[in-house]
C-alpha atoms as a PDB file:
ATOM      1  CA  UNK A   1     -58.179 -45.580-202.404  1.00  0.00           C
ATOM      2  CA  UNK A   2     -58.921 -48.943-201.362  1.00  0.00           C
ATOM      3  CA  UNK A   3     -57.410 -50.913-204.228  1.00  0.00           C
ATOM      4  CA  UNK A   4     -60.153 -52.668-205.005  1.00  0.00           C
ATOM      5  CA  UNK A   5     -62.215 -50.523-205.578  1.00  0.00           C
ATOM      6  CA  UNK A   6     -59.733 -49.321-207.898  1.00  0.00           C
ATOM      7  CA  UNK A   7     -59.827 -51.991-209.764  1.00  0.00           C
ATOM      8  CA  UNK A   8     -63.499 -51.959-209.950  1.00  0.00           C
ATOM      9  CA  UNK A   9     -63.724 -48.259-211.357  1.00  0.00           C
ATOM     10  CA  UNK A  10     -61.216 -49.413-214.009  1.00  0.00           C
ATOM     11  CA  UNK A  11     -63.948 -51.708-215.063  1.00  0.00           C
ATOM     12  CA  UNK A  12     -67.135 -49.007-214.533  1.00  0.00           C
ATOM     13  CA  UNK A  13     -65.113 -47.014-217.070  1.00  0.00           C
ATOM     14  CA  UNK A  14     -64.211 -49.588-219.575  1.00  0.00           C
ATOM     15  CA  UNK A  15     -67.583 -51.137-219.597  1.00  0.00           C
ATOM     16  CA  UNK A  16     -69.055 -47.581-220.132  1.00  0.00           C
ATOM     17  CA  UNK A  17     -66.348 -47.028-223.115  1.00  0.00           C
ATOM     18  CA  UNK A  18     -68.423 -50.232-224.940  1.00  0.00           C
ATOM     19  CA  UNK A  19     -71.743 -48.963-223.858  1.00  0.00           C
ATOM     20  CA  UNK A  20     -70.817 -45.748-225.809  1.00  0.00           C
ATOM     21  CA  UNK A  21     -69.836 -48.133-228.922  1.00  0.00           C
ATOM     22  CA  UNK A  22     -72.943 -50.411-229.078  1.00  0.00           C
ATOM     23  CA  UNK A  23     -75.065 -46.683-228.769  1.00  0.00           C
ATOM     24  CA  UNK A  24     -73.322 -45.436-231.656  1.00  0.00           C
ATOM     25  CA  UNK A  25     -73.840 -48.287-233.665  1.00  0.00           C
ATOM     26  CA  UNK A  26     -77.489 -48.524-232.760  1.00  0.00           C
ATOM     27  CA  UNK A  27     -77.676 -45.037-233.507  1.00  0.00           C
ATOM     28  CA  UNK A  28     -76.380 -45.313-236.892  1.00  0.00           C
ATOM     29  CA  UNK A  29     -78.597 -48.448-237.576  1.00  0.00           C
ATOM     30  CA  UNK A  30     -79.539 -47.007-240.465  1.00  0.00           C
ATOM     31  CA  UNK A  31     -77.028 -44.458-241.841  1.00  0.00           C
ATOM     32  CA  UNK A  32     -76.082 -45.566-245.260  1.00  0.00           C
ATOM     33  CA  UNK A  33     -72.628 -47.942-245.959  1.00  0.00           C
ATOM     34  CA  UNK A  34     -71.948 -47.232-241.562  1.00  0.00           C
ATOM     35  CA  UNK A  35     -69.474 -49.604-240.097  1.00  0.00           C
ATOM     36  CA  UNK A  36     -70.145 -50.861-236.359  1.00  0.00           C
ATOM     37  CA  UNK A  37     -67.326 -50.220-234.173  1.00  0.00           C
ATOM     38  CA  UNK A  38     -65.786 -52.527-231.697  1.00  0.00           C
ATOM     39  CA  UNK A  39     -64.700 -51.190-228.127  1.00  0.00           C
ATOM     40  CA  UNK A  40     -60.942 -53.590-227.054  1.00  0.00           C
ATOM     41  CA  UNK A  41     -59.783 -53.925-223.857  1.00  0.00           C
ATOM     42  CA  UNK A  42     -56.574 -55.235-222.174  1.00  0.00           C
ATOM     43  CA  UNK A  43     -55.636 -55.744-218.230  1.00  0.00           C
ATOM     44  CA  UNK A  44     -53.375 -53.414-216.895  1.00  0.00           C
ATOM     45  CA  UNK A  45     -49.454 -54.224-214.991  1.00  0.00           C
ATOM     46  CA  UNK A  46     -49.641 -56.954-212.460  1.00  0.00           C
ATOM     47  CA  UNK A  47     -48.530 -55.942-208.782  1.00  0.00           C
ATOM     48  CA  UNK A  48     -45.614 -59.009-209.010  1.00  0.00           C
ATOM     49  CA  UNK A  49     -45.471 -60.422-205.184  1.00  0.00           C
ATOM     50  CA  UNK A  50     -44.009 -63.162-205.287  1.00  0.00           C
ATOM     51  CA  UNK A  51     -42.175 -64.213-209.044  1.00  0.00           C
ATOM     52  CA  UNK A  52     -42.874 -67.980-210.227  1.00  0.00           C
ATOM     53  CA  UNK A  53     -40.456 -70.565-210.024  1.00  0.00           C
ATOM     54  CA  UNK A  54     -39.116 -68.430-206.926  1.00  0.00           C
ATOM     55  CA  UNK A  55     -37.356 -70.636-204.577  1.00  0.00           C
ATOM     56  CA  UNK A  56     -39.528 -71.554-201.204  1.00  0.00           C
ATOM     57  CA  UNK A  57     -36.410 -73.913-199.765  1.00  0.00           C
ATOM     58  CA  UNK A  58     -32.949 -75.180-200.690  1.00  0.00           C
ATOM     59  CA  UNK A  59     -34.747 -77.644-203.049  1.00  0.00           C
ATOM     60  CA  UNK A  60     -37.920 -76.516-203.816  1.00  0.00           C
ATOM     61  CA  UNK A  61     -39.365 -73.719-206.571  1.00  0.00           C
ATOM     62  CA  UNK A  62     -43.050 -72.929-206.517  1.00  0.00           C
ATOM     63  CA  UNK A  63     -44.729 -74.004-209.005  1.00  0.00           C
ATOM     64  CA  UNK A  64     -47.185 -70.774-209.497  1.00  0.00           C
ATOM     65  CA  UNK A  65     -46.468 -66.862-208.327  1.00  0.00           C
ATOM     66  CA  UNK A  66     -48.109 -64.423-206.511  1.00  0.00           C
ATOM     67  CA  UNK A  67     -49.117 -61.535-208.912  1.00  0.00           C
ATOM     68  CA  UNK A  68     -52.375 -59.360-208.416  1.00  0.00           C
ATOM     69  CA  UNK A  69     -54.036 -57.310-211.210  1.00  0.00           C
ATOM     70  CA  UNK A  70     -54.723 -53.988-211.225  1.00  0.00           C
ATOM     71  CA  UNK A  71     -57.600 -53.372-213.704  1.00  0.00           C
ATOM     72  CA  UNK A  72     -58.534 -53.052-217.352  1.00  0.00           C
ATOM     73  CA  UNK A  73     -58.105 -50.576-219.947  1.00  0.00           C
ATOM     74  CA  UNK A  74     -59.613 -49.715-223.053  1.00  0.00           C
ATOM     75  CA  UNK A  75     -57.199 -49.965-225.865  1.00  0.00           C
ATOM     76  CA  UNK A  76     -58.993 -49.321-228.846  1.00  0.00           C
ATOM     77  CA  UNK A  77     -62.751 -48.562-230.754  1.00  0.00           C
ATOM     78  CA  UNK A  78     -62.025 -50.117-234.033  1.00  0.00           C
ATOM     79  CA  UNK A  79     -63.998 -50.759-236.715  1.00  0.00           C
ATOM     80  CA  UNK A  80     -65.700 -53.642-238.880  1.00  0.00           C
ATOM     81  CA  UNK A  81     -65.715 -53.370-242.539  1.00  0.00           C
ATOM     82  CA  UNK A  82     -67.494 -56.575-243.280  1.00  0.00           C
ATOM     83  CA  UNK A  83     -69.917 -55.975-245.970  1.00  0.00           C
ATOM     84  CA  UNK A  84     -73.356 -54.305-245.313  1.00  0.00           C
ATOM     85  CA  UNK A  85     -76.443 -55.742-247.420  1.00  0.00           C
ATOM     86  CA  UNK A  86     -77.392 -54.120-250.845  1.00  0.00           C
ATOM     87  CA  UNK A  87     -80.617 -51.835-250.843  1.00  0.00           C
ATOM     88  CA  UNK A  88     -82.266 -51.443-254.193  1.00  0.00           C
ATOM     89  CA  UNK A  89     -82.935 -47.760-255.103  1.00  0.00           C
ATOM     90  CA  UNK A  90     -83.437 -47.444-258.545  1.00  0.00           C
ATOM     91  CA  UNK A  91     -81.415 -44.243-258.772  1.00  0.00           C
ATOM     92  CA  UNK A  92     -79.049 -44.194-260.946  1.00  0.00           C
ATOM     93  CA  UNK A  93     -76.882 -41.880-259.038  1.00  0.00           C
ATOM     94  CA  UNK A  94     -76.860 -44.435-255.919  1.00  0.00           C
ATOM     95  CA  UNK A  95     -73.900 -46.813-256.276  1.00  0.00           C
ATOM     96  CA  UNK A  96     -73.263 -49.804-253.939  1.00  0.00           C
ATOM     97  CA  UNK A  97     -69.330 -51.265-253.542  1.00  0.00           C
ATOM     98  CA  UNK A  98     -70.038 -55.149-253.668  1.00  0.00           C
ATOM     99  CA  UNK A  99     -66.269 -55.893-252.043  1.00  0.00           C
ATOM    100  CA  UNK A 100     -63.105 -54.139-250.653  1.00  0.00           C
ATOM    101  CA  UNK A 101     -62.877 -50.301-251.930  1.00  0.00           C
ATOM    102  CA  UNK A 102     -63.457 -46.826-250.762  1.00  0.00           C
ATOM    103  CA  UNK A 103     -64.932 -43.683-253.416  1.00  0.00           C
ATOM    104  CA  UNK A 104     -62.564 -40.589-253.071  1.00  0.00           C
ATOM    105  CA  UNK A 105     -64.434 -37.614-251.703  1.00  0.00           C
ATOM    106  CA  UNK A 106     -62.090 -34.131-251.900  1.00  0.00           C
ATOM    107  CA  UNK A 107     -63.080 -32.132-248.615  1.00  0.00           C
ATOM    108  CA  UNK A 108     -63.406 -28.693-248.410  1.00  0.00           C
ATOM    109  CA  UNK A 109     -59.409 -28.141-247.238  1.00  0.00           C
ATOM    110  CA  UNK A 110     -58.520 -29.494-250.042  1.00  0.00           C
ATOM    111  CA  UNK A 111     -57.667 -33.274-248.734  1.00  0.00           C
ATOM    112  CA  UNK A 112     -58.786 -36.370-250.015  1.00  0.00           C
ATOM    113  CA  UNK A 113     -61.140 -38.418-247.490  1.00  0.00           C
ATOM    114  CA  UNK A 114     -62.939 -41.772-248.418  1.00  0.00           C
ATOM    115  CA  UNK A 115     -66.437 -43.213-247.946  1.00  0.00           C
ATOM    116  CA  UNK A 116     -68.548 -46.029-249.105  1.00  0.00           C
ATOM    117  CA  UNK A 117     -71.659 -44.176-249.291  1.00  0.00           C
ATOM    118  CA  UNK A 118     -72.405 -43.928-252.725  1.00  0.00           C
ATOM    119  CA  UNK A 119     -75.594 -42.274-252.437  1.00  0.00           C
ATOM    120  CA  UNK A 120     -74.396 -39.259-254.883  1.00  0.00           C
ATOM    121  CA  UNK A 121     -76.271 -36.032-256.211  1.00  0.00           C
ATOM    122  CA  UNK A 122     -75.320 -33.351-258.599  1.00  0.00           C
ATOM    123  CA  UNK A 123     -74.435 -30.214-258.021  1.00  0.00           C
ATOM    124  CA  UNK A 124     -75.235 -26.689-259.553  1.00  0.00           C
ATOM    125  CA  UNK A 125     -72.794 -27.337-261.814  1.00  0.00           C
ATOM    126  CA  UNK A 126     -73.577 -30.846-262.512  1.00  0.00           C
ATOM    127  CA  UNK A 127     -70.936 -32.645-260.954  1.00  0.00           C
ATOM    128  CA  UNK A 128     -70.951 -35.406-258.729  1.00  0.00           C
ATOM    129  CA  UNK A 129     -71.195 -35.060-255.146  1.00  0.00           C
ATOM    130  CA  UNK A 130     -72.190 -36.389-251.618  1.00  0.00           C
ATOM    131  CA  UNK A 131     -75.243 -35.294-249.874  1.00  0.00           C
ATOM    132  CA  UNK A 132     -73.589 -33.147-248.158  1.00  0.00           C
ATOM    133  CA  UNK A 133     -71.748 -31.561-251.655  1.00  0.00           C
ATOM    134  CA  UNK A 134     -68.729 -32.811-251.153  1.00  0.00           C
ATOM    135  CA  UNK A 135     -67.268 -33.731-254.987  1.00  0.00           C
ATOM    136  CA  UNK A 136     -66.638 -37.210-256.450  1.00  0.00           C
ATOM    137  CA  UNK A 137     -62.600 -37.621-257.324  1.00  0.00           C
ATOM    138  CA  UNK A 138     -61.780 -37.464-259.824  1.00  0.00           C
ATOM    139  CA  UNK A 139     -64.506 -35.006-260.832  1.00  0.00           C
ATOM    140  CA  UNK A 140     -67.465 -36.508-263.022  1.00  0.00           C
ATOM    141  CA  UNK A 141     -69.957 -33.765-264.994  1.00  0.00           C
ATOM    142  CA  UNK A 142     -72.803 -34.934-265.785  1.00  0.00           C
ATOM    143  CA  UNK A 143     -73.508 -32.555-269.595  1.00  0.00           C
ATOM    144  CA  UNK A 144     -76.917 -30.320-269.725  1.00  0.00           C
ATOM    145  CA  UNK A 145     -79.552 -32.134-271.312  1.00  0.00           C
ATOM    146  CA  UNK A 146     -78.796 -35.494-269.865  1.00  0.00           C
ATOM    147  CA  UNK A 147     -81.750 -38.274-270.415  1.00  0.00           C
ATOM    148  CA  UNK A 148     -79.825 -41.042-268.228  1.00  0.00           C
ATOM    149  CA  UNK A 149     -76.766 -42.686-266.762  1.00  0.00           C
ATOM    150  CA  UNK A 150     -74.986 -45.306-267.040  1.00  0.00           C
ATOM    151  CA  UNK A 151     -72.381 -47.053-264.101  1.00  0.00           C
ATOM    152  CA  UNK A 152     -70.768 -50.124-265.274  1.00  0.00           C
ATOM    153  CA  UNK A 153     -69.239 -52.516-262.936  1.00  0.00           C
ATOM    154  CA  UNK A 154     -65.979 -51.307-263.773  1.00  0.00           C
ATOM    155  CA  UNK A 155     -65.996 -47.679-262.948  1.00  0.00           C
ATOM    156  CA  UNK A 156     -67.070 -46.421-266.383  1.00  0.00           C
ATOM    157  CA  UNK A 157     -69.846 -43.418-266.686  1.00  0.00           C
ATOM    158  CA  UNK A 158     -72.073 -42.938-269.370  1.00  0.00           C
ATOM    159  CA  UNK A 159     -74.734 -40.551-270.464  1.00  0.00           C
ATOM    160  CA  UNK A 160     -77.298 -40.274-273.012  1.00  0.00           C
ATOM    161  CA  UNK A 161     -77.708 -36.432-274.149  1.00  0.00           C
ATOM    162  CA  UNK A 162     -80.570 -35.375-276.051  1.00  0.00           C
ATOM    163  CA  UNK A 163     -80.012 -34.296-279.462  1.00  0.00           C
ATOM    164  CA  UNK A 164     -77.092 -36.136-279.991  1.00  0.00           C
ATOM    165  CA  UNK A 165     -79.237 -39.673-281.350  1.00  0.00           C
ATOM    166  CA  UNK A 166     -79.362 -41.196-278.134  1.00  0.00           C
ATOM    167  CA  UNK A 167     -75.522 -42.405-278.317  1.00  0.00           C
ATOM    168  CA  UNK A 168     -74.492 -42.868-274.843  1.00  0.00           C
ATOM    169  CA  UNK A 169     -71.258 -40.546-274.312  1.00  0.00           C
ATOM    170  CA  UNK A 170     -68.456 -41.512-271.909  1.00  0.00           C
ATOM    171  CA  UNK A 171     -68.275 -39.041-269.490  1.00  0.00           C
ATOM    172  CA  UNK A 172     -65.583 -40.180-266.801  1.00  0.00           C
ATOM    173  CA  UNK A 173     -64.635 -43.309-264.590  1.00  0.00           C
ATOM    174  CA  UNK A 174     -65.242 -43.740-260.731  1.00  0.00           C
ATOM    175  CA  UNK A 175     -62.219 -45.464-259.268  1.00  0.00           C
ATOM    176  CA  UNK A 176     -61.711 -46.993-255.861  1.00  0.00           C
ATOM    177  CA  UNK A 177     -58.862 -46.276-253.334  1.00  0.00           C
ATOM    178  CA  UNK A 178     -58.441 -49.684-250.573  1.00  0.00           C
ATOM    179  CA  UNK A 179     -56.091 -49.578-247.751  1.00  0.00           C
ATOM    180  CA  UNK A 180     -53.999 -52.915-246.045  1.00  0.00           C
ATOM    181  CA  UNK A 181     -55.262 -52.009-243.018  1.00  0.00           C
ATOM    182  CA  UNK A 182     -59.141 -50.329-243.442  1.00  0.00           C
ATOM    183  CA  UNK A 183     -59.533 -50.905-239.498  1.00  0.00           C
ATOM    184  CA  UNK A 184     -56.701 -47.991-238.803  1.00  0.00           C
ATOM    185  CA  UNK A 185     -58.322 -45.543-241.017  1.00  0.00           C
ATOM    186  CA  UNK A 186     -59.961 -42.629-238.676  1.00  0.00           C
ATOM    187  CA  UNK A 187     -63.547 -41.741-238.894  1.00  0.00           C
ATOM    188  CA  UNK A 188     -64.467 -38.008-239.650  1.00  0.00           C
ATOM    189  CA  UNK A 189     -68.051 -38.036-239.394  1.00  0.00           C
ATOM    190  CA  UNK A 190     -70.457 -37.432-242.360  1.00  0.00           C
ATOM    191  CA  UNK A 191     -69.711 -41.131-243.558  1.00  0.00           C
ATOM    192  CA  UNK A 192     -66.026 -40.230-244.094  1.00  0.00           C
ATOM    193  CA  UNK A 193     -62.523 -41.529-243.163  1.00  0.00           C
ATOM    194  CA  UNK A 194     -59.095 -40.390-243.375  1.00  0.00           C
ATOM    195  CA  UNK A 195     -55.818 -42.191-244.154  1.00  0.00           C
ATOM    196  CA  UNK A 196     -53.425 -42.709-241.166  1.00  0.00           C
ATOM    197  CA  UNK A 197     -50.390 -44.111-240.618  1.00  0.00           C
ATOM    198  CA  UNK A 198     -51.985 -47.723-239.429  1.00  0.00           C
ATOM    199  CA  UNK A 199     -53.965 -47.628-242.236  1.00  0.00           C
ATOM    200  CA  UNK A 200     -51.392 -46.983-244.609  1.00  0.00           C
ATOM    201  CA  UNK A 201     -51.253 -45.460-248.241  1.00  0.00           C
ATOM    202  CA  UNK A 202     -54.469 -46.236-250.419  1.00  0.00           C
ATOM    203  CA  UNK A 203     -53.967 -47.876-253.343  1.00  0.00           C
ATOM    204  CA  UNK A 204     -56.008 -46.686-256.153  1.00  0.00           C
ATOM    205  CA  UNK A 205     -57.208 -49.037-259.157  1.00  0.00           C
ATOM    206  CA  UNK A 206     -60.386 -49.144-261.288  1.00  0.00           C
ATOM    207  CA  UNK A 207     -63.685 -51.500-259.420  1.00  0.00           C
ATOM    208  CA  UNK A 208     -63.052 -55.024-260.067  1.00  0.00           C
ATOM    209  CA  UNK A 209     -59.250 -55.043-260.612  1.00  0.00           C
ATOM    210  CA  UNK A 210     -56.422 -55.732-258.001  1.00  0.00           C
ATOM    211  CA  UNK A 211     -58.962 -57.041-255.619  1.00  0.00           C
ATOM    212  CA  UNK A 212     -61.202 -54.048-255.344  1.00  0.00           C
ATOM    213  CA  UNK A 213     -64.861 -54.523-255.847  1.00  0.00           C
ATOM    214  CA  UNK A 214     -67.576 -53.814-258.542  1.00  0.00           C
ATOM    215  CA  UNK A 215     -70.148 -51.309-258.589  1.00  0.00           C
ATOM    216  CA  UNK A 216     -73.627 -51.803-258.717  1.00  0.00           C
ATOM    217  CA  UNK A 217     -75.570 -48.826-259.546  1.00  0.00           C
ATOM    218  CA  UNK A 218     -79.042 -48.205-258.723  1.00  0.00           C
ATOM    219  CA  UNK A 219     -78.270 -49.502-255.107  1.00  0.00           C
ATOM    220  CA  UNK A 220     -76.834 -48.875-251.654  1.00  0.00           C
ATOM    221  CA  UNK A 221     -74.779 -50.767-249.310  1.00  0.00           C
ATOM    222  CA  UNK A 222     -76.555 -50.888-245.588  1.00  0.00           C
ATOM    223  CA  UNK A 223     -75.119 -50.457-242.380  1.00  0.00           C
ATOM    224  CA  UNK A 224     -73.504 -53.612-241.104  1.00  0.00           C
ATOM    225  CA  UNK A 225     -74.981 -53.395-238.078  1.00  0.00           C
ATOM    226  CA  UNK A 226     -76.866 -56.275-236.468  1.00  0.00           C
ATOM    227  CA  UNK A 227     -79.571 -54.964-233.800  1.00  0.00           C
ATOM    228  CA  UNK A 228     -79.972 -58.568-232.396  1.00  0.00           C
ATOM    229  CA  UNK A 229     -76.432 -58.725-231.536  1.00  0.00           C
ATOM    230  CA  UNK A 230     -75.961 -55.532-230.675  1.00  0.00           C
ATOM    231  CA  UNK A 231     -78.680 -55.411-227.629  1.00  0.00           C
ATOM    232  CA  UNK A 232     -77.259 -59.215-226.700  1.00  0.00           C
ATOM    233  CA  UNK A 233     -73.768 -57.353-226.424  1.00  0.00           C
ATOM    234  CA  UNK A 234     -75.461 -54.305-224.337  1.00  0.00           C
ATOM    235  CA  UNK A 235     -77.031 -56.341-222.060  1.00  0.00           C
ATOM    236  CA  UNK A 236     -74.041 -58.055-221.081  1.00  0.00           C
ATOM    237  CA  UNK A 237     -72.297 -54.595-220.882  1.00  0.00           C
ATOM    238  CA  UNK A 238     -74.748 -53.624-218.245  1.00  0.00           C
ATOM    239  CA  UNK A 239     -74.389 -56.783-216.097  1.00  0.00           C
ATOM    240  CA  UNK A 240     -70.708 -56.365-216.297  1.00  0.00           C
ATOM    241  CA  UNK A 241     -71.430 -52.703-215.247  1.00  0.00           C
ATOM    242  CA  UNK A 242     -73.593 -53.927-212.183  1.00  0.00           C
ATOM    243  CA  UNK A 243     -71.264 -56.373-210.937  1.00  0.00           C
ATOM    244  CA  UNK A 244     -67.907 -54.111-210.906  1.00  0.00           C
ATOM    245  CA  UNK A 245     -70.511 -50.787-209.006  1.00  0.00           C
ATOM    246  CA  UNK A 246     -71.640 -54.238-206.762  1.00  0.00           C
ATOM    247  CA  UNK A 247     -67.736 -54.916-206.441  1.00  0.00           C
ATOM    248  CA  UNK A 248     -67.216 -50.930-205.186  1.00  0.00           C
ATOM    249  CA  UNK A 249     -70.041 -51.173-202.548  1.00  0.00           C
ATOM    250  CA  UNK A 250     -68.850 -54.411-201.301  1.00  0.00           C
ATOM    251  CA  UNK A 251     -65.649 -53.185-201.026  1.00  0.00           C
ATOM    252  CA  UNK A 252     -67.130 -50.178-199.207  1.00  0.00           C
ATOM    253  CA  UNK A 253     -68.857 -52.263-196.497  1.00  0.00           C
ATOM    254  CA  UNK A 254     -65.779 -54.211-195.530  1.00  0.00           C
ATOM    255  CA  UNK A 255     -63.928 -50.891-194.874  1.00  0.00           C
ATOM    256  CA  UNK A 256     -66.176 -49.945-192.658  1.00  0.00           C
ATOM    257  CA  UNK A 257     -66.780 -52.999-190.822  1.00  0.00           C
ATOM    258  CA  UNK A 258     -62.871 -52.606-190.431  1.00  0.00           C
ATOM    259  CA  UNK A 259     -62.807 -48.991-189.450  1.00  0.00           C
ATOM    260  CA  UNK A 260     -66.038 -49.762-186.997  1.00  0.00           C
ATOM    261  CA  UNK A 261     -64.064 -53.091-185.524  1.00  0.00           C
ATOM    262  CA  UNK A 262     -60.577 -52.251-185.155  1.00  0.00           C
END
């Protein structure tokens, strides 16, 4: 293959990499506590012609080489926990993360996973859980007879039972797990990550110790997503796009001006 057009598919395939990104992120515009990902890229081994410094007489060096590139790459889809805006919902089951911190979720294979959606429900049973039933850890119940509940800032859970003269009763404590590096955990799907080994072991602590943040209940954190810059960054994705198919059909006619020539 001509090499470069090589070079130029290299690019058709990176460039379609971050148009798969900024799609995802529009996509999940609105998916509760969603992080927008980030498509990297780095350029591939130079073809080394001629080395600098190389000598071009007894007495002379060059000043600059020869080297030609070969492409791009993409080396990563990372994401970006910066902090998503705060939705008021009035439910005191929805709980917002107003810093660094991840709620524990136990999956169904018996792992731990982690999430910032705090938009919780109760189960048959009455314990906490994701919209999708996955429980809170550790495990809150939430007694029959409940009038209301209480989240502190802290972590600490409170309910008010009928019968028993309105005295709010401490029923458990939501604690946060945070990670050195958030950006190497791995997304599962269904507003869930997993540790990794880039990501390292989570640290758990209680909200608003250790550098974790508070909870605010009756609220939920937004996606972080910014649609403005998002459809700035696709439309220079497409250009880029264009101008490396332009770059193949270029290269295309000047082959065949050689092979119609020669």
């Amino acid at each position: 293959m001509n090499q470069a057009m090589w070079i130029s598919k290299t690019g058709l395939d990176a460039q379609q990499t971050r148009m798969s990104t900024l799609s995802n992120n529009l996509a999940n515009v609105n998916t509760t506590a969603f992080k927008k990902g980030r498509a990297s890229f780095e350029d591939l081994i130079y073809q080394n012609i001629r080395q600098p410094g190389a000598q071009a007489a007894q007495n002379n060096e060059l000043p600059t080489g020869l080297m030609v590139g070969v492409g791009v790459r993409t080396v990563a889809t990372e994401k970006i926990f910066t902090q998503g805006n705060h939705i008021q919902t009035d439910n005191s089951l929805d709980v917002a993360i107003q810093g660094r911190g991840f709620f524990e979720i136990l999956t169904p294979d018996g792992n731990v996973a982690y999430t910032r959606d705090g938009s919780f429900q109760l189960n048959s049973e009455g314990q906490v859980v994701m919209s999708n039933g996955y429980p809170l850890q550790p495990g809150i119940f939430v007694p029959e007879g409940t009038k209301s509940i209480s989240i502190s800032e802290d972590g600490i859970v409170s309910a008010t039972v009928a019968g028993e003269e309105d005295a709010p009763v401490e029923i458990g404590n939501i604690q946060l797990a945070d990670f050195v590096n958030p950006a190497g955990l791995e997304p599962l799907g269904q507003n869930l990550y997993a540790e990794t080994a880039a990501s390292g072991a989570p640290q758990q602590g209680n909200p608003g110790q250790d550098g974790l943040g508070r909870l605010m209940q009756g609220a939920l954190e937004s996606s972080n997503v910014n649609i403005a810059e998002e459809l700035v960054n696709m439309i220079e994705t497409q250009r880029a796009y264009e101008i490396n198919s332009k770059s193949i059909s270029s290269s295309d006619q000047m082959m065949q001006y050689l092979n119609n020539n020669l």
